[in-house]
N, C-alpha and C. Protein backbone atom coordinates (compact mmCIF):
# COMPACT_ATOMS: atom_id res chain seq x y z
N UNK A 1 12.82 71.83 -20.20
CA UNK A 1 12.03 72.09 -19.02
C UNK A 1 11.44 70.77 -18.52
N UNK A 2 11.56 70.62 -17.11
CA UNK A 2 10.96 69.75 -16.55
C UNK A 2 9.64 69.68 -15.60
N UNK A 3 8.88 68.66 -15.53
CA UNK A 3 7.82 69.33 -14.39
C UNK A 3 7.91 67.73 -13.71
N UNK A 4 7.16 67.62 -12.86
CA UNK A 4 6.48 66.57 -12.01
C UNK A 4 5.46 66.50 -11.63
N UNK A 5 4.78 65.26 -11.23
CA UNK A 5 2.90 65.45 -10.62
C UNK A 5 2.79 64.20 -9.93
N UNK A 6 2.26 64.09 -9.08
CA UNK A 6 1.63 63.12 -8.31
C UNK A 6 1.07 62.13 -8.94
N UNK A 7 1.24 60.71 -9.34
CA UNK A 7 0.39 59.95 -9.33
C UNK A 7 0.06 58.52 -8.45
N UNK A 8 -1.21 58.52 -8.27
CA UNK A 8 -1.63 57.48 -7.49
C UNK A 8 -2.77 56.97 -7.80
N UNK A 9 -3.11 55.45 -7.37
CA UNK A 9 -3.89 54.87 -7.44
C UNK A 9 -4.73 53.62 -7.19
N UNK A 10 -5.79 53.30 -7.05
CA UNK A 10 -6.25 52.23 -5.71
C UNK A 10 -6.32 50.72 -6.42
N UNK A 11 -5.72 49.27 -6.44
CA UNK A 11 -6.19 48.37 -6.80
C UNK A 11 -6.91 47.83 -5.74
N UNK A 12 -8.23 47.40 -6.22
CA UNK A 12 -8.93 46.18 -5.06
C UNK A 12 -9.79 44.99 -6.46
N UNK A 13 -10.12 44.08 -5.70
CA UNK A 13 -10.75 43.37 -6.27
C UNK A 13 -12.00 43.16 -7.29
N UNK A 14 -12.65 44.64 -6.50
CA UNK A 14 -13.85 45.11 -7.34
C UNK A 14 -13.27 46.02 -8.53
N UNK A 15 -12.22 46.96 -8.58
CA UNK A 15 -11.15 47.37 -9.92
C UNK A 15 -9.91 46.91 -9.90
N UNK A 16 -9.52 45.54 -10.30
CA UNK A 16 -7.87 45.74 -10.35
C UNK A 16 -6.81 45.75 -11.04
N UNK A 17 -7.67 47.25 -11.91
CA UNK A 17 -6.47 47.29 -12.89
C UNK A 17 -6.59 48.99 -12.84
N UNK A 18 -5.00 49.32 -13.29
CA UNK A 18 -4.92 50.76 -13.29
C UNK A 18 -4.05 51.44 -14.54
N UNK A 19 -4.41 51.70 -15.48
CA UNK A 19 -3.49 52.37 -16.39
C UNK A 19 -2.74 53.38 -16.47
N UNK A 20 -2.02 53.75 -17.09
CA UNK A 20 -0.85 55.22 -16.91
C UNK A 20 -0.60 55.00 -18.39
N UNK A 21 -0.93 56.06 -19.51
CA UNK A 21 -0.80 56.07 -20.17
C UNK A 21 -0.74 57.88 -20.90
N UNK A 22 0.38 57.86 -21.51
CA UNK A 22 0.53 59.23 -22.36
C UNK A 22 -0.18 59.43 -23.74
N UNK A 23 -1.04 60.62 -24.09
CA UNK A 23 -1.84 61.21 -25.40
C UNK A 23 -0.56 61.23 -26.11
N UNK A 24 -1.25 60.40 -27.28
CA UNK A 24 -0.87 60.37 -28.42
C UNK A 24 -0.29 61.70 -28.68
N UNK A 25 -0.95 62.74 -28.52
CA UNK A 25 0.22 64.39 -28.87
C UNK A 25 0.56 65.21 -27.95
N UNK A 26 1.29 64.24 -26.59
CA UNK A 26 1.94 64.07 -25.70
C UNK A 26 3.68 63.65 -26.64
N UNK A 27 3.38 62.69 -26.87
CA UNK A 27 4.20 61.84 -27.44
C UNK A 27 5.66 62.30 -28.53
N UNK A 28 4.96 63.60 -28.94
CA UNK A 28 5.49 63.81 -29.72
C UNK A 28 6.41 65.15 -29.13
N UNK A 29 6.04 65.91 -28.15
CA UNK A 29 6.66 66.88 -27.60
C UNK A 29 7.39 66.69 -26.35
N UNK A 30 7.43 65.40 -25.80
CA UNK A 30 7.86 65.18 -24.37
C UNK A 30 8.85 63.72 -24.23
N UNK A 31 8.95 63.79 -23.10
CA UNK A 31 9.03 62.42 -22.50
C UNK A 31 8.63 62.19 -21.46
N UNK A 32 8.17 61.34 -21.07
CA UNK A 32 7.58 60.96 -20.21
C UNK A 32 7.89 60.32 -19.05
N UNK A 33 8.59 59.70 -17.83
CA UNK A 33 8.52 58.82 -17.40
C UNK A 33 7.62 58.63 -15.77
N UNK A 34 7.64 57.67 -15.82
CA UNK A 34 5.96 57.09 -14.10
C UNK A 34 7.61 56.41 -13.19
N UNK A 35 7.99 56.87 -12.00
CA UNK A 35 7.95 56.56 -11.11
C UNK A 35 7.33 56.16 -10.09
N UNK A 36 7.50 54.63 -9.49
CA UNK A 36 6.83 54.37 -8.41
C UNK A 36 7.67 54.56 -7.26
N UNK A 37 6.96 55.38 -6.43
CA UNK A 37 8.00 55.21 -5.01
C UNK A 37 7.03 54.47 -3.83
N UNK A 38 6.35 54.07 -3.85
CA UNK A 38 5.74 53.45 -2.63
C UNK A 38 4.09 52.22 -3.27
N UNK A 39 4.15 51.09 -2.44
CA UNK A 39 3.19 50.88 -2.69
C UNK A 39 2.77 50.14 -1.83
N UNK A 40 1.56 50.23 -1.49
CA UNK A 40 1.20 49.72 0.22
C UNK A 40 -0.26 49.26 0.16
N UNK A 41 -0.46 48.43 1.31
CA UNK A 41 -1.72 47.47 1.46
C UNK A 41 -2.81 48.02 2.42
N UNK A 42 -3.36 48.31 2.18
CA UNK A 42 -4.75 49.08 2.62
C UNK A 42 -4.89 48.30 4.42
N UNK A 43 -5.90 49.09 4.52
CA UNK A 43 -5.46 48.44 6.58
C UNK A 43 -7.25 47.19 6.52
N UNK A 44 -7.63 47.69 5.07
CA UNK A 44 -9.25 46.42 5.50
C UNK A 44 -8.22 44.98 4.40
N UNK A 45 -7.62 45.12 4.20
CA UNK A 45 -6.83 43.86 3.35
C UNK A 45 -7.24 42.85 4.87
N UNK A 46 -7.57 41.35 4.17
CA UNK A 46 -7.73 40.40 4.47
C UNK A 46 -6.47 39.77 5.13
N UNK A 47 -6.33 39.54 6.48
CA UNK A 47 -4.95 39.27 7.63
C UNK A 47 -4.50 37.50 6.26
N UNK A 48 -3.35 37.36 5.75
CA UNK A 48 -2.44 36.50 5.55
C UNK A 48 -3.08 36.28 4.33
N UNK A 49 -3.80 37.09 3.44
CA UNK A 49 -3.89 36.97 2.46
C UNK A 49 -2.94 37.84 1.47
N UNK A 50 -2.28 36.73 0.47
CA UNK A 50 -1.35 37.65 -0.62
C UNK A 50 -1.83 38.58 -1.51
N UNK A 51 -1.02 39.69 -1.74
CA UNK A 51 -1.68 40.30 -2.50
C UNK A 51 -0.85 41.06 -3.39
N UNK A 52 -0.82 40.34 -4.84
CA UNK A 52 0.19 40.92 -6.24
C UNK A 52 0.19 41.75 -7.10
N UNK A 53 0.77 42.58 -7.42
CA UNK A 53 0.68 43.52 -8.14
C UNK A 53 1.67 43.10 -9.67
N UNK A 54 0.89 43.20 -10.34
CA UNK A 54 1.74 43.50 -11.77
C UNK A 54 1.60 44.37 -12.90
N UNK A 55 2.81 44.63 -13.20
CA UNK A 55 3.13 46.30 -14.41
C UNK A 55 3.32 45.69 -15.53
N UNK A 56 2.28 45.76 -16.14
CA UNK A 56 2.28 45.61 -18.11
C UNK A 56 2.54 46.70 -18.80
N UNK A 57 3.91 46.43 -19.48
CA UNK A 57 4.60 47.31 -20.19
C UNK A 57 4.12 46.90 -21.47
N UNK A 58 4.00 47.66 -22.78
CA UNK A 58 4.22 47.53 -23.64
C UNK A 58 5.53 47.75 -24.83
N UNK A 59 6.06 46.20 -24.90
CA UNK A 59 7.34 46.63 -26.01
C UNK A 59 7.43 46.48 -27.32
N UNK A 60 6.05 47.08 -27.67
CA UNK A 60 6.17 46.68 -29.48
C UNK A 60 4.28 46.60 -29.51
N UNK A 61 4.02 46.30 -30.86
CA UNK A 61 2.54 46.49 -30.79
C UNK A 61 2.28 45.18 -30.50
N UNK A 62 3.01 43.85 -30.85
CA UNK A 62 2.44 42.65 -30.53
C UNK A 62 3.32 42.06 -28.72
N UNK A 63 4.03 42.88 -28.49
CA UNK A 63 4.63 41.72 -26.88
C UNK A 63 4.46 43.08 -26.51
N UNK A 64 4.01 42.39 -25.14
CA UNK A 64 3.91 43.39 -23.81
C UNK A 64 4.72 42.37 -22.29
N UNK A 65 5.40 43.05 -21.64
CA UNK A 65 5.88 42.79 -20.65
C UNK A 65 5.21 42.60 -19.37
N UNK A 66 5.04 41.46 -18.88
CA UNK A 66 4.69 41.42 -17.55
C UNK A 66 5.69 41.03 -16.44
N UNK A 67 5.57 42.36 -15.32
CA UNK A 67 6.14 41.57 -14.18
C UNK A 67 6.00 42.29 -13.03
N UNK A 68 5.76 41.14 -12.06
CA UNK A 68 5.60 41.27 -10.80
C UNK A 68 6.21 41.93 -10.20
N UNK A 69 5.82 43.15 -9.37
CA UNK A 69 6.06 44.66 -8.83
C UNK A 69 5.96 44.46 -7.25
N UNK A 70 5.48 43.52 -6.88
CA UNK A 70 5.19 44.16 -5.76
C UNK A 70 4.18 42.41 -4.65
N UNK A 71 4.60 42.18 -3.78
CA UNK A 71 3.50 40.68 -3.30
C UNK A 71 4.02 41.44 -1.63
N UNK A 72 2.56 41.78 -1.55
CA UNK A 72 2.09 42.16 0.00
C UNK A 72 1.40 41.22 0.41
N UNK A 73 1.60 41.52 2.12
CA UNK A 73 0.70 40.23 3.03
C UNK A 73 0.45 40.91 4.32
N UNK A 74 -0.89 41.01 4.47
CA UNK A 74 -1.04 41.64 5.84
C UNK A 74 -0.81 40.79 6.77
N UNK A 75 -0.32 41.42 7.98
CA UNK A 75 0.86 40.78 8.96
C UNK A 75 2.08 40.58 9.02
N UNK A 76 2.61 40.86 7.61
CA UNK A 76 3.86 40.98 7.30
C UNK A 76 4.54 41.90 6.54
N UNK A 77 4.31 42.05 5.17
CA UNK A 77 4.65 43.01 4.33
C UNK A 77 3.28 44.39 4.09
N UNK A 78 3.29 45.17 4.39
CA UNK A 78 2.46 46.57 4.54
C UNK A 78 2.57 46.95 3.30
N UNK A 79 4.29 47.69 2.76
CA UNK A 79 4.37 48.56 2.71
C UNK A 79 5.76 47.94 1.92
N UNK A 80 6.15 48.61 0.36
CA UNK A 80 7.25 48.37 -0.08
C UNK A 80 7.61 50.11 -0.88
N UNK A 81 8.67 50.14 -0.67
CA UNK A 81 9.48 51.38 -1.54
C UNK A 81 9.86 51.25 -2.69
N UNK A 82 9.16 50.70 -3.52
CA UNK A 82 10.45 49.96 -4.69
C UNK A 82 11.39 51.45 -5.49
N UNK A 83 10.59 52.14 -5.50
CA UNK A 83 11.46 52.83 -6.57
C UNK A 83 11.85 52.99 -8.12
N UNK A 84 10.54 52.08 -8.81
CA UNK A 84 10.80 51.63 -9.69
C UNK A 84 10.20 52.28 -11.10
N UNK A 85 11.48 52.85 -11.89
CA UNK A 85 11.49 53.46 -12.89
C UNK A 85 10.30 53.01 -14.45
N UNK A 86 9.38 53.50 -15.20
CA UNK A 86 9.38 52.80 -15.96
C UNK A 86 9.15 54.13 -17.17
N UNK A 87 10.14 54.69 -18.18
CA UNK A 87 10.20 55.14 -19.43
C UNK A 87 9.54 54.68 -20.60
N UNK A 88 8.07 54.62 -20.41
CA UNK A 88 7.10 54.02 -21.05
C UNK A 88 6.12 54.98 -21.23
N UNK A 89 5.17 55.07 -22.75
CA UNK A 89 4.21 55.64 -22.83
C UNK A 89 3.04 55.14 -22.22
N UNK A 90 2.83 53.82 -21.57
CA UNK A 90 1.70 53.22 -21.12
C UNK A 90 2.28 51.75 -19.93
N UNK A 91 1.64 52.00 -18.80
CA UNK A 91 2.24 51.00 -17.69
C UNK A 91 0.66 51.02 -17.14
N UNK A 92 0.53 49.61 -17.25
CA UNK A 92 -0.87 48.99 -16.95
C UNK A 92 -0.68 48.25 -15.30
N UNK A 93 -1.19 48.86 -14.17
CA UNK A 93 -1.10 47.94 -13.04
C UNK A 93 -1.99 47.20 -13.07
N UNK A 94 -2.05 45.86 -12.50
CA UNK A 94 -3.04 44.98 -12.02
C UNK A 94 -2.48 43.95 -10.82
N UNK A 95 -3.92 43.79 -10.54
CA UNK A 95 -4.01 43.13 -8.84
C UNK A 95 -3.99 41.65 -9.41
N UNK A 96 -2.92 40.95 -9.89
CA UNK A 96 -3.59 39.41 -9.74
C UNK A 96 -3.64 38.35 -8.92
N UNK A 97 -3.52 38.96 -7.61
CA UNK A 97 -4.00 37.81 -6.68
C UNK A 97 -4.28 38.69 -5.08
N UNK A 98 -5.11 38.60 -4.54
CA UNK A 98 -5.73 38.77 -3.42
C UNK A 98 -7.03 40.03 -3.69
N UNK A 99 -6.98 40.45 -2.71
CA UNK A 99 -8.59 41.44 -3.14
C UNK A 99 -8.16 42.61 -2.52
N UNK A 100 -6.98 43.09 -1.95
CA UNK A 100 -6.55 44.57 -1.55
C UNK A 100 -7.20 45.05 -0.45
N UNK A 101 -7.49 46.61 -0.56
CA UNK A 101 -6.78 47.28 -1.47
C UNK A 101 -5.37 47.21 -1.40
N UNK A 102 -4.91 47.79 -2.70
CA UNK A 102 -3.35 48.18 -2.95
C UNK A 102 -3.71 49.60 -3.49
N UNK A 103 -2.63 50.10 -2.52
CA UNK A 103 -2.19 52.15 -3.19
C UNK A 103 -0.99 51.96 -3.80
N UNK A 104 -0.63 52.55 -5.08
CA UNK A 104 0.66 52.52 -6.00
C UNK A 104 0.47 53.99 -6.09
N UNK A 105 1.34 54.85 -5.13
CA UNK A 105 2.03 56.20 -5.30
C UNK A 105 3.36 56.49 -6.03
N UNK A 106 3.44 57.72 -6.75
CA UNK A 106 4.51 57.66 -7.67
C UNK A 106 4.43 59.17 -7.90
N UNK A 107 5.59 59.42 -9.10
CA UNK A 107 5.51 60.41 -9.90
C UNK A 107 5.45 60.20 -11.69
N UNK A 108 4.90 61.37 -11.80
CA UNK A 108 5.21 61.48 -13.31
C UNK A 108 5.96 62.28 -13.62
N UNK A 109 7.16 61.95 -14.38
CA UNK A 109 8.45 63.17 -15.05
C UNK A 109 8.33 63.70 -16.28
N UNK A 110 7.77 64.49 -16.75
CA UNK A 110 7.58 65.38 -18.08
C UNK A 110 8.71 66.29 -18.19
N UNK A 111 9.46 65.72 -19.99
CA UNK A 111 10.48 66.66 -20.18
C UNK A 111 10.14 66.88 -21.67
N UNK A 112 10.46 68.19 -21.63
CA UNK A 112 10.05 68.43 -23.50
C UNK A 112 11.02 67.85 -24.17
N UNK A 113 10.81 67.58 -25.44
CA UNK A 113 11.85 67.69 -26.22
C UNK A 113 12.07 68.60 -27.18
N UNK A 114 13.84 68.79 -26.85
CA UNK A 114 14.02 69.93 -27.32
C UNK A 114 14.28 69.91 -28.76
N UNK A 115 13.91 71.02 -29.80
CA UNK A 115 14.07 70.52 -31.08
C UNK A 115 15.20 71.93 -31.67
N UNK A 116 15.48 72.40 -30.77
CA UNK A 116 16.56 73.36 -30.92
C UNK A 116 17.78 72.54 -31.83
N UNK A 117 18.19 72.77 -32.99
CA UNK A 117 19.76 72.45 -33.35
C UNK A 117 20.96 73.28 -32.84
N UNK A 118 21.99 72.94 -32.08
CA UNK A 118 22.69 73.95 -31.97
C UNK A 118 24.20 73.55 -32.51
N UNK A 119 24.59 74.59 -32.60
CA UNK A 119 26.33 74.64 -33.55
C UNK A 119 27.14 74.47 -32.70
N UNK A 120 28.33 73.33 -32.81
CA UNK A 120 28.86 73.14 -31.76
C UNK A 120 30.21 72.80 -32.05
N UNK A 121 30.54 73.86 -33.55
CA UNK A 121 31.79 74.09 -33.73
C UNK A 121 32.56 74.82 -33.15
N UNK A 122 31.90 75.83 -32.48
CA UNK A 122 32.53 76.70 -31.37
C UNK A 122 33.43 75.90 -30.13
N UNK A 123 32.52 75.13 -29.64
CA UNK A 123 32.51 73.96 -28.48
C UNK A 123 33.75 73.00 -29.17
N UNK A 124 33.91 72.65 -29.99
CA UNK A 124 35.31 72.13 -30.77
C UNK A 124 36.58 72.73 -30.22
N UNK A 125 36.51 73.76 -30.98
CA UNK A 125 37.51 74.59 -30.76
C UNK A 125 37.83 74.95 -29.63
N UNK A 126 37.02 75.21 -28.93
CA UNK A 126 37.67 75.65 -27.19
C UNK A 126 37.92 74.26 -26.39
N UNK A 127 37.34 72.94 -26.98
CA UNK A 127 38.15 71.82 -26.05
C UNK A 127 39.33 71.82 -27.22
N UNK A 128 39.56 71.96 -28.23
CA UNK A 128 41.02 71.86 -28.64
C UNK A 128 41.85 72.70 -28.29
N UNK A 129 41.94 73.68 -27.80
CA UNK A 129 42.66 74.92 -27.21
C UNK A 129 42.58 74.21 -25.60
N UNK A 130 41.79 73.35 -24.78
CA UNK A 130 42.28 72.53 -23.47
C UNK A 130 42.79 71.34 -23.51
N UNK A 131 43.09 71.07 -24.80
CA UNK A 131 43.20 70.05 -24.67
C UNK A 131 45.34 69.63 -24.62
N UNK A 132 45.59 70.17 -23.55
CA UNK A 132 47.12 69.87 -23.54
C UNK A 132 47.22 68.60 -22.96
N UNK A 133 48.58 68.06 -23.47
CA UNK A 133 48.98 67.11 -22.97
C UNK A 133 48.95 67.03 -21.59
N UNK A 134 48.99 65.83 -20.17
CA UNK A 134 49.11 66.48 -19.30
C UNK A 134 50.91 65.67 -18.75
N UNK A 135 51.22 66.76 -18.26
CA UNK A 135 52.67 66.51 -17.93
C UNK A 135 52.85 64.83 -17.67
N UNK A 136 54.35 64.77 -18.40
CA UNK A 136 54.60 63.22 -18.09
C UNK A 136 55.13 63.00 -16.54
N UNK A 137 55.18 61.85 -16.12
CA UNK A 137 55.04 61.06 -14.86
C UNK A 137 56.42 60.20 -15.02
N UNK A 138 57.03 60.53 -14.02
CA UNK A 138 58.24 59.21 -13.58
C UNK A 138 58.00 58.93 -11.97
N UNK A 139 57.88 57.29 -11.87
CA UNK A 139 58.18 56.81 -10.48
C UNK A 139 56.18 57.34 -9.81
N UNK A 140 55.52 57.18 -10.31
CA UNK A 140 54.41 58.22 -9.96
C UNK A 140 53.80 59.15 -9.62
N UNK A 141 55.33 60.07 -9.76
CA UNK A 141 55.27 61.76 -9.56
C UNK A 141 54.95 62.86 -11.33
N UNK A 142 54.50 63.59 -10.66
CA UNK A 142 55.02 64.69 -11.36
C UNK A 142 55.85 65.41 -12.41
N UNK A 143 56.72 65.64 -13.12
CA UNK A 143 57.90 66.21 -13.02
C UNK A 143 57.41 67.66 -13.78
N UNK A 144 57.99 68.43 -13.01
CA UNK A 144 57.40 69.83 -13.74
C UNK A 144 58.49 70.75 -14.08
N UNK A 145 58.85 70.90 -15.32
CA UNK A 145 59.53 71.52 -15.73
C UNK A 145 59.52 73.41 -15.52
N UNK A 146 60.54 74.28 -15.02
CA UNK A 146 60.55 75.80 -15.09
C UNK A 146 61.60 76.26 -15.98
């Protein structure tokens, strides 16, 4: 089973950091993943000032991943689509350069995991019963024997 939910959230200068992170006994029944589909520059953003966004992943308990998501500029860049996947229990945004705001809209994908075993000797047997040769080929035809 799958679900989805809205997530969003505001970087500016006075907060610019935003976490996304899954409960510990989350973790153990699901998966998780944060889609970003949009992320855009507020209309009081400062005219030709840059403004960066970066997603701290964590890959292990000692390295975490940083990288740059996203560099808006009012007067020029508004508004980006990225689209960008991240299959992580925890994705940390932060603003490190300009004063925003920045909106990072997205989804969250929740899928259980399934702990069903199933027998799939059955499933054997009926691709070995399809599984015929398929007729041989001369010249790049056909040839079909009656």
């Amino acid at each position: 089973m799958e679900t989805e939910s809205f997530y969003g959230v505001e970087l500016s200068d006075k907060d610019p950091l935003a976490q996304f992170e899954v409960d510990e006994t989350d973790k153990e029944v699901t998966v998780q993943q944060l889609i970003i589909k949009q992320i855009s520059l507020g209309a009081e953003a400062k005219n030709g000032e840059f403004n960066v966004v970066q997603a701290e992943v964590k890959i292990n308990e000692k390295e975490t991943l940083k990288i740059p998501v996203a560099v808006l500029k009012a007067g020029e860049t508004r508004v980006l689509r990225p689209n960008l996947e991240f299959p992580s229990d925890s994705v940390t945004f932060k603003l490190t350069q300009g004063s925003g705001p920045v909106y990072i809209c997205g989804k969250n994908v929740v899928s259980e995991i399934m702990n069903e075993e199933w027998n799939n000797d059955d499933d054997i047997e009926d691709d070995e019963e399809d599984d015929e040769p398929p007729p041989p080929q001369q010249n790049g035809k056909n040839i079909k024997k009656k």
